[in-house]
Protein backbone atom coordinates (compact mmCIF):
# COMPACT_ATOMS: atom_id res chain seq x y z
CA UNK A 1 92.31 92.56 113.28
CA UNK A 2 89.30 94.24 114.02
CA UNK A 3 85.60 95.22 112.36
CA UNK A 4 87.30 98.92 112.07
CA UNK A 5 90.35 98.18 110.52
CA UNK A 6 88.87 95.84 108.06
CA UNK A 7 86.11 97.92 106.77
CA UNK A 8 89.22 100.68 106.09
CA UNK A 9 91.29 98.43 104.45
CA UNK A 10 88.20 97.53 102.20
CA UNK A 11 87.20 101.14 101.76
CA UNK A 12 90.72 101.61 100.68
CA UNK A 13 90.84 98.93 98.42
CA UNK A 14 87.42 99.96 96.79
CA UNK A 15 88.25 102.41 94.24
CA UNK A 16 89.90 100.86 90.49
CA UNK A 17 93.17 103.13 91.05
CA UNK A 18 93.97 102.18 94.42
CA UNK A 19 93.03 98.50 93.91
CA UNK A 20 95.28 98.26 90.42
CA UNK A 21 98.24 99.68 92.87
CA UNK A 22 97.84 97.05 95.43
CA UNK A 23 97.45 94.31 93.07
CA UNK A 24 100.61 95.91 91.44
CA UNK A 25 102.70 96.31 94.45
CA UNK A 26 101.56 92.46 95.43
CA UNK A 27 103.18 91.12 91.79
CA UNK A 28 106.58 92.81 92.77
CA UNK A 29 107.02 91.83 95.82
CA UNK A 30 109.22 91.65 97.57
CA UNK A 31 111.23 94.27 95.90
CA UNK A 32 108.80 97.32 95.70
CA UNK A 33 108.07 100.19 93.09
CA UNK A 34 109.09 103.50 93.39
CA UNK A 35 106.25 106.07 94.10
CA UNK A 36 106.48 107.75 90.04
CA UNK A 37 106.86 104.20 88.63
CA UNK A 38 103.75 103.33 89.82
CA UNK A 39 101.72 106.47 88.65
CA UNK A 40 103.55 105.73 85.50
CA UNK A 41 102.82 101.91 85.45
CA UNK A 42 99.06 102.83 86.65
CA UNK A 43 98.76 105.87 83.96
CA UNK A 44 98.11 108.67 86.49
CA UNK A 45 99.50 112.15 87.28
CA UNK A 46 102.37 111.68 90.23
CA UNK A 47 100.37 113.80 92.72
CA UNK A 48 97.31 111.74 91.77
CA UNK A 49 99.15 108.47 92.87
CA UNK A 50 100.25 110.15 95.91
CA UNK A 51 97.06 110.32 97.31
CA UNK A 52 96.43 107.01 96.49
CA UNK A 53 99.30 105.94 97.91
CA UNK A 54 98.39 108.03 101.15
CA UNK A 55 95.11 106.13 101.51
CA UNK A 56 96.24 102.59 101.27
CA UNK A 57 99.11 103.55 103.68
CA UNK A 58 96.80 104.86 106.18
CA UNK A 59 94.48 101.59 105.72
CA UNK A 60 97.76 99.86 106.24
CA UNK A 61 98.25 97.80 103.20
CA UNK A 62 101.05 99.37 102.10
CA UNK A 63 104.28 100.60 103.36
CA UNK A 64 107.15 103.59 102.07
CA UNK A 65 110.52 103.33 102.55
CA UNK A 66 112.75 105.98 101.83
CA UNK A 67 115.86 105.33 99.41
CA UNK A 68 117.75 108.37 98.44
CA UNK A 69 115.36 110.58 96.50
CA UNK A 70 112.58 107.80 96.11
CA UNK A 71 110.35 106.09 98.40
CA UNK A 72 109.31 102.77 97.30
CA UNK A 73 106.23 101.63 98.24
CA UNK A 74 105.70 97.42 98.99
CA UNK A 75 102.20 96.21 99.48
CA UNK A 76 101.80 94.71 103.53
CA UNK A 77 100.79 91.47 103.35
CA UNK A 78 100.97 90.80 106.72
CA UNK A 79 97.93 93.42 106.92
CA UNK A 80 96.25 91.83 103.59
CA UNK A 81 96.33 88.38 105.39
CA UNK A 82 94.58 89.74 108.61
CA UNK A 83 91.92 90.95 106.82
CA UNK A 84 91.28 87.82 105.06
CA UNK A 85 91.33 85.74 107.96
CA UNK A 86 89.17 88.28 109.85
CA UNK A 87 86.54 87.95 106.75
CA UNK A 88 87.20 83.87 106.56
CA UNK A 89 87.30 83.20 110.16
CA UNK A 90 84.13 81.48 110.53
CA UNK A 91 83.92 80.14 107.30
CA UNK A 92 82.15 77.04 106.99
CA UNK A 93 80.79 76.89 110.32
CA UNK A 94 84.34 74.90 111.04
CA UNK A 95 84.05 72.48 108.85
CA UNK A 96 87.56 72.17 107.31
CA UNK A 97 86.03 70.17 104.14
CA UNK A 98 83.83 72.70 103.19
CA UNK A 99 86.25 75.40 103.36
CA UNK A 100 89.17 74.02 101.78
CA UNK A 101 88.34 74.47 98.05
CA UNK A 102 88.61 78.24 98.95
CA UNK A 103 91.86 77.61 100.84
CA UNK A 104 93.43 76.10 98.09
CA UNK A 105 92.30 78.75 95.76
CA UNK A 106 94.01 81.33 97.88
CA UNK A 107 96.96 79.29 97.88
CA UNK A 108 99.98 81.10 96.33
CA UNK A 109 100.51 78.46 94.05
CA UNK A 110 97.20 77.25 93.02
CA UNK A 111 97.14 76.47 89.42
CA UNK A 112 93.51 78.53 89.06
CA UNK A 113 94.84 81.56 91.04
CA UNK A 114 95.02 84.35 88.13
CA UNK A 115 98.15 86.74 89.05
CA UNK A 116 99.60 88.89 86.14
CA UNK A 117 102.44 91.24 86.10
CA UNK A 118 101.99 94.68 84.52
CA UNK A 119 104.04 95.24 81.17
């Protein structure tokens, strides 16, 4: 991961819509939603979601896959977790102690983590 590719995925991530997607596509993984259940999920015209779509794909933190007549979109995690290394890699000056309250925080399991699954 590099400076560029983080500040795009940021940019990307930087506007409500295309941030509620992401954090929507991350709550159903690893299964995916189909491009029109999002918009409909989200609350936006289909062509609207497109674009967003088109942005976050392009910033690489999501991914389409074609099945029959829908593409369902997954959120790339991979991608996610190279940008949050790339903004934590010097945390702490390298002092493990001091940066492993936010480590277990980020933990997928941490009891104070807040993750909630659209209706």
């Amino acid at each position: 991961m590099d400076e560029k590719l983080t500040i795009a995925a940021l940019a990307a991530l930087a506007q409500p819509t295309r941030l509620q997607t992401f954090r929507l596509l991350v709550a159903h993984e690893p299964d995916g939603v189909p491009a029109g259940e999002l918009a409909r999920l989200i609350g936006v015209p289909q062509n609207t979601m497109s674009a967003h779509l088109s942005t976050l794909s392009q910033a690489g933190l999501v991914t389409g896959e074609r099945q029959s007549r829908s593409i369902i979109y997954r959120a790339d995690l991979d991608r996610f977790r190279a940008v949050a290394l790339y903004l934590l890699k010097d945390c702490c000056g390298g002092n493990a102690s001091l940066c492993q309250p936010l480590i277990d925080d980020l933990a997928c399991c941490s009891p104070t983590l807040e993750v909630t699954r659209p209706n």
